[in-house]
C-alpha atoms as a PDB file:
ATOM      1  CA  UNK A   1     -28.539 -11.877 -12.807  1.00  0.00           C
ATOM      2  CA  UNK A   2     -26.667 -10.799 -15.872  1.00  0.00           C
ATOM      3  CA  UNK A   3     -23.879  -8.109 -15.248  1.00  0.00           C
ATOM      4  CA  UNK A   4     -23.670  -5.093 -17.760  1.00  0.00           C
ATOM      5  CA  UNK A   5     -19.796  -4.794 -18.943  1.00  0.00           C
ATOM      6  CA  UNK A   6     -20.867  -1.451 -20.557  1.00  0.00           C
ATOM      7  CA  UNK A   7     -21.218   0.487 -17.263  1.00  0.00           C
ATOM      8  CA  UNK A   8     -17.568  -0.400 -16.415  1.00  0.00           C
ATOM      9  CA  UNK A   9     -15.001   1.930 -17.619  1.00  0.00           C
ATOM     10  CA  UNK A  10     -11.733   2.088 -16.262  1.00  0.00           C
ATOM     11  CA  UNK A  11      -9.980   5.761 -17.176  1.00  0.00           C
ATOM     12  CA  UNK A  12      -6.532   7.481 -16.934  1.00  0.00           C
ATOM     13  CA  UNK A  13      -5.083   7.517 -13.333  1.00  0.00           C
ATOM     14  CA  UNK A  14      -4.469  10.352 -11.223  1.00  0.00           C
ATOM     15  CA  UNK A  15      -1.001  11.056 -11.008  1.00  0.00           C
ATOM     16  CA  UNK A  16       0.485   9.665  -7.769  1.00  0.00           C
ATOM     17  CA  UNK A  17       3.591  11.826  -7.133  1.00  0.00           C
ATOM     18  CA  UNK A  18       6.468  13.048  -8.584  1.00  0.00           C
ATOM     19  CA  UNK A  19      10.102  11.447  -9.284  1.00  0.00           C
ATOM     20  CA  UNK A  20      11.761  15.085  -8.478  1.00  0.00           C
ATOM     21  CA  UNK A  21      10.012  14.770  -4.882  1.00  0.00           C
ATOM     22  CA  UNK A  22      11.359  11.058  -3.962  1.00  0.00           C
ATOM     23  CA  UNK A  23      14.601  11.254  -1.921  1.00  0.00           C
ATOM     24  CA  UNK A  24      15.729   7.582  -2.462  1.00  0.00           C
ATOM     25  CA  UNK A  25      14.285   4.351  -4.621  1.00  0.00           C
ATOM     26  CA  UNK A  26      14.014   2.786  -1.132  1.00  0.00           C
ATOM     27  CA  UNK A  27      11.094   5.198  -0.221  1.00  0.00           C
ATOM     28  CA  UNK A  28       9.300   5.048  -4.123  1.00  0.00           C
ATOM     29  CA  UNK A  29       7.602   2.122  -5.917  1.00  0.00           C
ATOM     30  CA  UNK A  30       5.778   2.308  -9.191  1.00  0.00           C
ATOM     31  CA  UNK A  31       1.786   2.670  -9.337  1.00  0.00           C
ATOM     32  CA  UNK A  32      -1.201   3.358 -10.617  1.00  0.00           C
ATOM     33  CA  UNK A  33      -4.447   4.754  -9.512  1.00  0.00           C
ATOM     34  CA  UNK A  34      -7.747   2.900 -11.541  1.00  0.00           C
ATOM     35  CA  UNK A  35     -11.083   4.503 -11.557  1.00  0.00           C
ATOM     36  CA  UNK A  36     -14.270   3.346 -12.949  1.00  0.00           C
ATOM     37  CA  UNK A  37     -17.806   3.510 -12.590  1.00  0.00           C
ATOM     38  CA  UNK A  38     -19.773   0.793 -10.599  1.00  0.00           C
ATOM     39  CA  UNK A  39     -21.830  -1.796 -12.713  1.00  0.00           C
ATOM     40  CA  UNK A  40     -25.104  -3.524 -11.205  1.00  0.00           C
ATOM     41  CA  UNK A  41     -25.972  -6.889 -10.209  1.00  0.00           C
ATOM     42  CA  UNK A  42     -28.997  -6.906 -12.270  1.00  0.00           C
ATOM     43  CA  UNK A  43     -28.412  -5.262 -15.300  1.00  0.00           C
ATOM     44  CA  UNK A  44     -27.934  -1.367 -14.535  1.00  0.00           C
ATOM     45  CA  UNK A  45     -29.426  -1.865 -11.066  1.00  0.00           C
ATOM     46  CA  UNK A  46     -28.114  -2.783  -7.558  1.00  0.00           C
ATOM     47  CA  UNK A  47     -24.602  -3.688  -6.551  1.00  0.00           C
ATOM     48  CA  UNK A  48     -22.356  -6.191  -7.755  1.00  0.00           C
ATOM     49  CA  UNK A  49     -21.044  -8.256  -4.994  1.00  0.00           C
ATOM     50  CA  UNK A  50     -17.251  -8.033  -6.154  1.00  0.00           C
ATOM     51  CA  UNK A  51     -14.710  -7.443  -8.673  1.00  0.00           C
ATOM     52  CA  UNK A  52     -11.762  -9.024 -10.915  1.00  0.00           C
ATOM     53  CA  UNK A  53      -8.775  -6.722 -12.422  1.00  0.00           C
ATOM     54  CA  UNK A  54      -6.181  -8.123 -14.273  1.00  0.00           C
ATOM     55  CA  UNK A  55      -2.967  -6.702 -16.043  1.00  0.00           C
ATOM     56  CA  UNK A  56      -0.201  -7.165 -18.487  1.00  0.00           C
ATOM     57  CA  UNK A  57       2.840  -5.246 -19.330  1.00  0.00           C
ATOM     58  CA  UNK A  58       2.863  -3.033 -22.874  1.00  0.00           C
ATOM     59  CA  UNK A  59       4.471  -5.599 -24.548  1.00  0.00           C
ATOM     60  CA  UNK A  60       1.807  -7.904 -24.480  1.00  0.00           C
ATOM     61  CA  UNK A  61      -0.899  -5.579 -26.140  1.00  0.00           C
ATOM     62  CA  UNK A  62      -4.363  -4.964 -24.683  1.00  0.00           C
ATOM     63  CA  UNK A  63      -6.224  -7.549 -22.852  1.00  0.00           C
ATOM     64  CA  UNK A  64      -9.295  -7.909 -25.410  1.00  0.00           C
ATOM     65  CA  UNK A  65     -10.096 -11.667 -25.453  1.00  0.00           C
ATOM     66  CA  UNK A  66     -10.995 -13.802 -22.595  1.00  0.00           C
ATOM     67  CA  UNK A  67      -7.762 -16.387 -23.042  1.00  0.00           C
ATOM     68  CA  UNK A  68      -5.405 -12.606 -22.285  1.00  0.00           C
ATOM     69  CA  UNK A  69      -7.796 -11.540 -19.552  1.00  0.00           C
ATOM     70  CA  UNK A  70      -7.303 -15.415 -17.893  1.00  0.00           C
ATOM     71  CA  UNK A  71      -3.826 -15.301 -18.550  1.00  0.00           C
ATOM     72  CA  UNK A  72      -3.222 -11.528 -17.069  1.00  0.00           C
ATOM     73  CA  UNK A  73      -1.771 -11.366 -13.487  1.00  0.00           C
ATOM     74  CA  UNK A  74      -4.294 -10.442 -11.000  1.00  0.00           C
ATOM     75  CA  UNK A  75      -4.329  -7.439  -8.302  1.00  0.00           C
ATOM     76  CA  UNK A  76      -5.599  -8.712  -4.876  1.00  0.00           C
ATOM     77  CA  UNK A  77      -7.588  -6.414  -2.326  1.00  0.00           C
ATOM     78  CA  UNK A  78     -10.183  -4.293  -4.504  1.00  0.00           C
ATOM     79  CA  UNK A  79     -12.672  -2.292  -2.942  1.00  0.00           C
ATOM     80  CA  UNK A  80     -16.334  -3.973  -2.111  1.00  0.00           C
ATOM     81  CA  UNK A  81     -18.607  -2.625  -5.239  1.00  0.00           C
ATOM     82  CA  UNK A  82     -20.507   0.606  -4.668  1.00  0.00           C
ATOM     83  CA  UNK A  83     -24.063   0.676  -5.400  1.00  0.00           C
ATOM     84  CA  UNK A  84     -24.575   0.976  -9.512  1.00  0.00           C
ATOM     85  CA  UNK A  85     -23.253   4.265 -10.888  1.00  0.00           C
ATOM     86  CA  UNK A  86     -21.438   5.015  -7.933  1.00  0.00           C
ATOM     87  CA  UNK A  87     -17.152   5.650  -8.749  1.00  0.00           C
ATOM     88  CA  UNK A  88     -14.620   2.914  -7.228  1.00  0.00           C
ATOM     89  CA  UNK A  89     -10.887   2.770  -7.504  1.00  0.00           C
ATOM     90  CA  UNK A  90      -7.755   0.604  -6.789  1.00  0.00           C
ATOM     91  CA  UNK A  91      -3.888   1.608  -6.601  1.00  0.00           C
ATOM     92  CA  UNK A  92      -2.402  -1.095  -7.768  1.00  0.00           C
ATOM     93  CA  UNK A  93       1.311  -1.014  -6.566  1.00  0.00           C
ATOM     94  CA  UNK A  94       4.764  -2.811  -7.071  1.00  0.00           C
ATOM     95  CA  UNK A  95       5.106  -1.806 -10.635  1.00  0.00           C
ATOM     96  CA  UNK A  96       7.849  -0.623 -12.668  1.00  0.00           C
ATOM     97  CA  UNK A  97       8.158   3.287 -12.340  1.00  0.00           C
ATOM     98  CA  UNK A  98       7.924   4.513 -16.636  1.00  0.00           C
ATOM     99  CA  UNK A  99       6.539   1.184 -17.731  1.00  0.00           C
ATOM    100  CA  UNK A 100       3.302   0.584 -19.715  1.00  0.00           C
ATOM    101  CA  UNK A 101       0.736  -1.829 -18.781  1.00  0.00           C
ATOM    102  CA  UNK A 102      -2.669  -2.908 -20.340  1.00  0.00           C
ATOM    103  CA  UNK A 103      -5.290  -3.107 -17.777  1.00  0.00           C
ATOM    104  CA  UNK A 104      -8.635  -4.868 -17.619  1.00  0.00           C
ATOM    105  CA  UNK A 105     -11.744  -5.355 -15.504  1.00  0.00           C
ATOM    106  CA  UNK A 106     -14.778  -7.961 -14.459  1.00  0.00           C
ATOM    107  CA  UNK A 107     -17.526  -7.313 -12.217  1.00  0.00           C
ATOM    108  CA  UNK A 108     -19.702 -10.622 -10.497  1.00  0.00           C
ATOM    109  CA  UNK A 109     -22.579 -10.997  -8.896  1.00  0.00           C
ATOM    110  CA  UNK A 110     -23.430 -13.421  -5.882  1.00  0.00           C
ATOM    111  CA  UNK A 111     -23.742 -16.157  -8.084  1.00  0.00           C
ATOM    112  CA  UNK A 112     -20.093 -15.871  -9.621  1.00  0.00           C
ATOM    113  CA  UNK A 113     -21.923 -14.908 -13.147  1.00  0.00           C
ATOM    114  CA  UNK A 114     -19.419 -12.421 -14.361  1.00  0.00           C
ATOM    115  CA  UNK A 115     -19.978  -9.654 -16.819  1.00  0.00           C
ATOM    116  CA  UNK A 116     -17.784  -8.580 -20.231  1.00  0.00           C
ATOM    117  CA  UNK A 117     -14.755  -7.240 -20.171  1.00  0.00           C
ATOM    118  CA  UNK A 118     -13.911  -3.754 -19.674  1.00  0.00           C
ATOM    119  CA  UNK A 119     -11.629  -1.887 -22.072  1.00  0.00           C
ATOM    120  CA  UNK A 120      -8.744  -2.201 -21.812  1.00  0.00           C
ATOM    121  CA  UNK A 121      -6.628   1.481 -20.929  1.00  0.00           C
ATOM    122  CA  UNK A 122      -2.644   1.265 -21.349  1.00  0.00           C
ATOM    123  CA  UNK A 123      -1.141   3.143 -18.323  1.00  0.00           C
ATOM    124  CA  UNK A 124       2.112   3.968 -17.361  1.00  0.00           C
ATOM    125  CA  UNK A 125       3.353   3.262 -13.795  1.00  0.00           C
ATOM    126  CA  UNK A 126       4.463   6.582 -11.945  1.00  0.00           C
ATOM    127  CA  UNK A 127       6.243   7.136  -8.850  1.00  0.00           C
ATOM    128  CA  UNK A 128       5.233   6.547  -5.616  1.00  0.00           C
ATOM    129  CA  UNK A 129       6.262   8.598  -2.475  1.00  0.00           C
ATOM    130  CA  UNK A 130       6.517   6.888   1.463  1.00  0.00           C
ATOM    131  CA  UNK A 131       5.940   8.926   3.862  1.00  0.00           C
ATOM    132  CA  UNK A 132       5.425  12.264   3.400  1.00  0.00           C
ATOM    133  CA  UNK A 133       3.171  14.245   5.419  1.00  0.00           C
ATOM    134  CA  UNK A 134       1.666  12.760   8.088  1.00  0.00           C
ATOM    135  CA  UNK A 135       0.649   9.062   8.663  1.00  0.00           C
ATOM    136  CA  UNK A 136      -2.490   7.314   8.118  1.00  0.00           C
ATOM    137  CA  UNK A 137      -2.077   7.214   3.963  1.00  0.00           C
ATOM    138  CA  UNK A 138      -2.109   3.105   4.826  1.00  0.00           C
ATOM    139  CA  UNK A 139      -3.759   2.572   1.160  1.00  0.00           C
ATOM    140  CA  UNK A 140      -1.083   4.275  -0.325  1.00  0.00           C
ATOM    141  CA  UNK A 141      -4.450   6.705  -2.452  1.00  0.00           C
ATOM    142  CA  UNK A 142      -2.617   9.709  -1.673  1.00  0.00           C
ATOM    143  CA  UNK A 143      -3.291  12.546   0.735  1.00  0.00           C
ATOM    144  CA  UNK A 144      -3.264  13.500   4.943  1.00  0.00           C
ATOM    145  CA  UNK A 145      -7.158  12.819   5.460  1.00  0.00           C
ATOM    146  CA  UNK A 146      -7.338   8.766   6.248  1.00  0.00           C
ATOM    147  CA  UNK A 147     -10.573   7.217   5.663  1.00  0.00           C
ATOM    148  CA  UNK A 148     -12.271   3.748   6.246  1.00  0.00           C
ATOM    149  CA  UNK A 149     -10.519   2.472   3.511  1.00  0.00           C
ATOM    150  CA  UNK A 150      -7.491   2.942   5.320  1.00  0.00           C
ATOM    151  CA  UNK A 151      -8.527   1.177   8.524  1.00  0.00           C
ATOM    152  CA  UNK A 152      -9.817  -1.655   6.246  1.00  0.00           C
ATOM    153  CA  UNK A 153      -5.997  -2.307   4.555  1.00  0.00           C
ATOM    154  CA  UNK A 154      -4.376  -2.133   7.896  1.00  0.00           C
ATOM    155  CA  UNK A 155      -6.985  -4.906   9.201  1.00  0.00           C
ATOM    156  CA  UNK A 156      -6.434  -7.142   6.113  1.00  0.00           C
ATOM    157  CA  UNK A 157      -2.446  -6.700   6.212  1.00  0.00           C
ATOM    158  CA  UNK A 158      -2.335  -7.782  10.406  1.00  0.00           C
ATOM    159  CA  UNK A 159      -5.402 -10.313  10.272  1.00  0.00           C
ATOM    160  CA  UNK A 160      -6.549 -11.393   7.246  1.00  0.00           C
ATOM    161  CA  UNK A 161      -4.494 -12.008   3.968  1.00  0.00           C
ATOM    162  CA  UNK A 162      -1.332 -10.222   5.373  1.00  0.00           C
ATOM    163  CA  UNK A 163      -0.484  -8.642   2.468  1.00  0.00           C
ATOM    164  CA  UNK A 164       2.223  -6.292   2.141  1.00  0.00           C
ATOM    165  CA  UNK A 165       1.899  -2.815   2.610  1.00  0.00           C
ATOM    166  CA  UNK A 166       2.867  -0.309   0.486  1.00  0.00           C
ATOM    167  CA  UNK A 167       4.730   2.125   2.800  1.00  0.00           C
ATOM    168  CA  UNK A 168       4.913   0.200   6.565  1.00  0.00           C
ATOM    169  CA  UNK A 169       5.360   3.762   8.120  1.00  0.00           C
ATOM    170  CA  UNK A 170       2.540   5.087   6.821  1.00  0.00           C
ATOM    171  CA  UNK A 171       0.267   2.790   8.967  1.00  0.00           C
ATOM    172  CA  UNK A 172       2.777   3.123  12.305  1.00  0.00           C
ATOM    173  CA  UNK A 173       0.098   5.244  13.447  1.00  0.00           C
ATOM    174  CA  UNK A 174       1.304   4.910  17.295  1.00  0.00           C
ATOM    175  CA  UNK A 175       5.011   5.755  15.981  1.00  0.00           C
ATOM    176  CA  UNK A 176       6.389   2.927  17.761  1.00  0.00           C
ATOM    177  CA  UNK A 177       8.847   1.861  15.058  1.00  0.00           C
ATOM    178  CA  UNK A 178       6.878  -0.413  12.721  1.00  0.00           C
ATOM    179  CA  UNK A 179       8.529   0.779   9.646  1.00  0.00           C
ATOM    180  CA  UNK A 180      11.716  -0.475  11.132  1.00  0.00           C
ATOM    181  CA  UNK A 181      12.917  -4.067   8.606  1.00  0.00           C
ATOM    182  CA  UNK A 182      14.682  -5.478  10.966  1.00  0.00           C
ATOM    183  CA  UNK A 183      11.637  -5.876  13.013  1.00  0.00           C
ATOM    184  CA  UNK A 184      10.269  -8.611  10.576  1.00  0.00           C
ATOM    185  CA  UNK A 185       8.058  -8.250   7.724  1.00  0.00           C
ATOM    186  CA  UNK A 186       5.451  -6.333   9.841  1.00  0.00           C
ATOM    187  CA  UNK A 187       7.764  -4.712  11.705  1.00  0.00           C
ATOM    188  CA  UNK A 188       5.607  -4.140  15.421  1.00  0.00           C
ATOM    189  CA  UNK A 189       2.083  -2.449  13.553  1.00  0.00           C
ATOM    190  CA  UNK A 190      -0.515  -4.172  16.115  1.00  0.00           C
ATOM    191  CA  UNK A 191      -3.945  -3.223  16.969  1.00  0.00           C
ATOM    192  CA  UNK A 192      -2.926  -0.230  18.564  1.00  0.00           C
ATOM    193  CA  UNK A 193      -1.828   1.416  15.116  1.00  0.00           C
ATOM    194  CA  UNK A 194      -5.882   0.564  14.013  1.00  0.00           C
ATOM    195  CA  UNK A 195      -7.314   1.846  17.264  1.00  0.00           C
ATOM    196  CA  UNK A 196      -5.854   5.146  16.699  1.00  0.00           C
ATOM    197  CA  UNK A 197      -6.982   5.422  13.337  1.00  0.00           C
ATOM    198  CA  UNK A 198     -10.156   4.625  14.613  1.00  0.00           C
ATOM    199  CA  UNK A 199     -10.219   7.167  17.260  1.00  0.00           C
ATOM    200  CA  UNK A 200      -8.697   9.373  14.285  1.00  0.00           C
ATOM    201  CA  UNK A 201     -11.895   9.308  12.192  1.00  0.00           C
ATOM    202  CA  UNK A 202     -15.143   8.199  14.431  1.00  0.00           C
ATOM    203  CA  UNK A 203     -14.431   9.312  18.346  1.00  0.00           C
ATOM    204  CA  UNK A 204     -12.150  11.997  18.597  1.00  0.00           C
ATOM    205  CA  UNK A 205     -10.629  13.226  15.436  1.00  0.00           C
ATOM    206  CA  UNK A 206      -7.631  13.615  17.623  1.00  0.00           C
ATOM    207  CA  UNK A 207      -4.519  14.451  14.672  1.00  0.00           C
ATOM    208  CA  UNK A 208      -2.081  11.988  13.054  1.00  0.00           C
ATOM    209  CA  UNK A 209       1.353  12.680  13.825  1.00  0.00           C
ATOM    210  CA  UNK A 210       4.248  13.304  11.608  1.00  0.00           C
ATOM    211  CA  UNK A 211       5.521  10.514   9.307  1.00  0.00           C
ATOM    212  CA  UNK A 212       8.898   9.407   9.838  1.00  0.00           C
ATOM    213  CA  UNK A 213      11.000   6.841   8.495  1.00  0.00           C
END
C-alpha cells in the first residue's frame, strides 16, 4: 500500500493569540498551529493509519532530504488520520515565541510503508495565551467550545504517555486547584476533570466554568 506524499500539504498556521493580550511569560509559550490535508492508505484512497512531523529551527534551512527529515526533532501526540481528503491539524507547543522553524511531514500505513515528504513551510512561533475564557481548551487549539480532541489529551496526559500539558488550568475542569505547581507536575487533574468534560459534550452540555489561574 503505497502512500501518496502529494496529497499532504502542510500550510500557514492560524494565528494563536496575541503578545499585547498575555499578562505574564509565565501564562504564554510559543506555538504553532499545522494544517494539512489527509493522504490515503492506498494511493488517494482510505485512511492512513498514522502520522510523522518533524521540525528544525530557521537556521537549519528546510527539511528537503530524508538524512534532515531523520535528523529533525519530532512532535509527539498527532491526531489519528482522517479518512483521505479530509483536513487534520497539530499545535505543536514549547517553542520560542518570534522564532522560525522549518516543518515537515510523513504519513504510514499499517504496514509502516511511509510516503514522501511533505514540503517543507517555514513558520514562525507566536504567542500562546493560558487561560482565558473558560476551561476545557485542554489541546491548547484555541477557543471556549471543547471537543473530543480535548477529552482525548487529558486521557493521554493522566494515563497514557503523561505528557505535559500546555496550560494545566485549562483542563482543571472541576476547579479543584490542578493548575496549582506545587501540587506536583499534574497538580490534582484526576478523572473527575475528564468526566465533566464528558458530561460537557455527550450527556448534558452542562457549561464550563470560568478559567482561573
Amino acid at each position: 500500500m503505497v502512500l501518496v506524499g502529494g496529497l499532504v500539504c502542510l500550510v500557514s498556521p492560524q494565528i494563536l493569540g496575541e503578545e499585547s493580550a498575555v499578562a505574564s511569560p509565565e501564562a504564554a509559550t510559543g506555538g504553532v498551529l499545522l494544517k494539512w490535508t489527509a493522504p490515503g492508505d492506498d494511493g488517494y484512497t482510505g485512511r492512513a493509519a498514522g502520522y510523522d512531523v518533524r521540525y528544525q529551527p530557521m537556521a537549519f534551512g528546510p527539511l528537503n532530504t530524508e538524512s534532515e527529515w531523520v535528523a529533525a526533532a519530532r512532535v509527539y501526540g498527532l491526531p489519528f488520520p482522517s479518512q483521505s481528503g479530509g483536513k487534520d491539524s497539530v499545535l505543536i507547543l514549547g517553542l520560542v515565541t518570534g522564532a522560525g522553524y522549518y516543518f515537515a511531514l510523513k504519513s504510514y500505513d499499517e504496514a509502516n510503508n511511509y510516503s514522501p515528504l511533505s514540503n517543507s513551510p517555514l513558520i514562525v512561533a507566536t504567542l500562546m495565551e493560558c487561560c482565558v475564557g473558560k476551561v476545557g481548551n485542554v489541546n491548547g487549539q484555541g477557543g471556549d467550545d471543547p471537543t473530543l480532541s480535548d477529552v482525548m489529551v487529558l486521557v493521554d496526559h493522566l494515563f497514557i504517555t503523561g505528557r505535559s500539558l500546555w496550560c494545566p488550568a485549562e483542563a482543571d475542569i472541576n476547579q479543584s486547584g490542578g493548575a496549582d505547581p506545587q501540587q506536583g507536575p499534574n497538580g490534582d487533574l484526576t478523572l473527575s476533570d475528564i468526566m465533566l468534560l464528558v458530561d460537557h459534550l455527550f450527556v448534558s452540555g452542562a457549561p464550563m466554568p470560568d478559567c482561573i489561574q
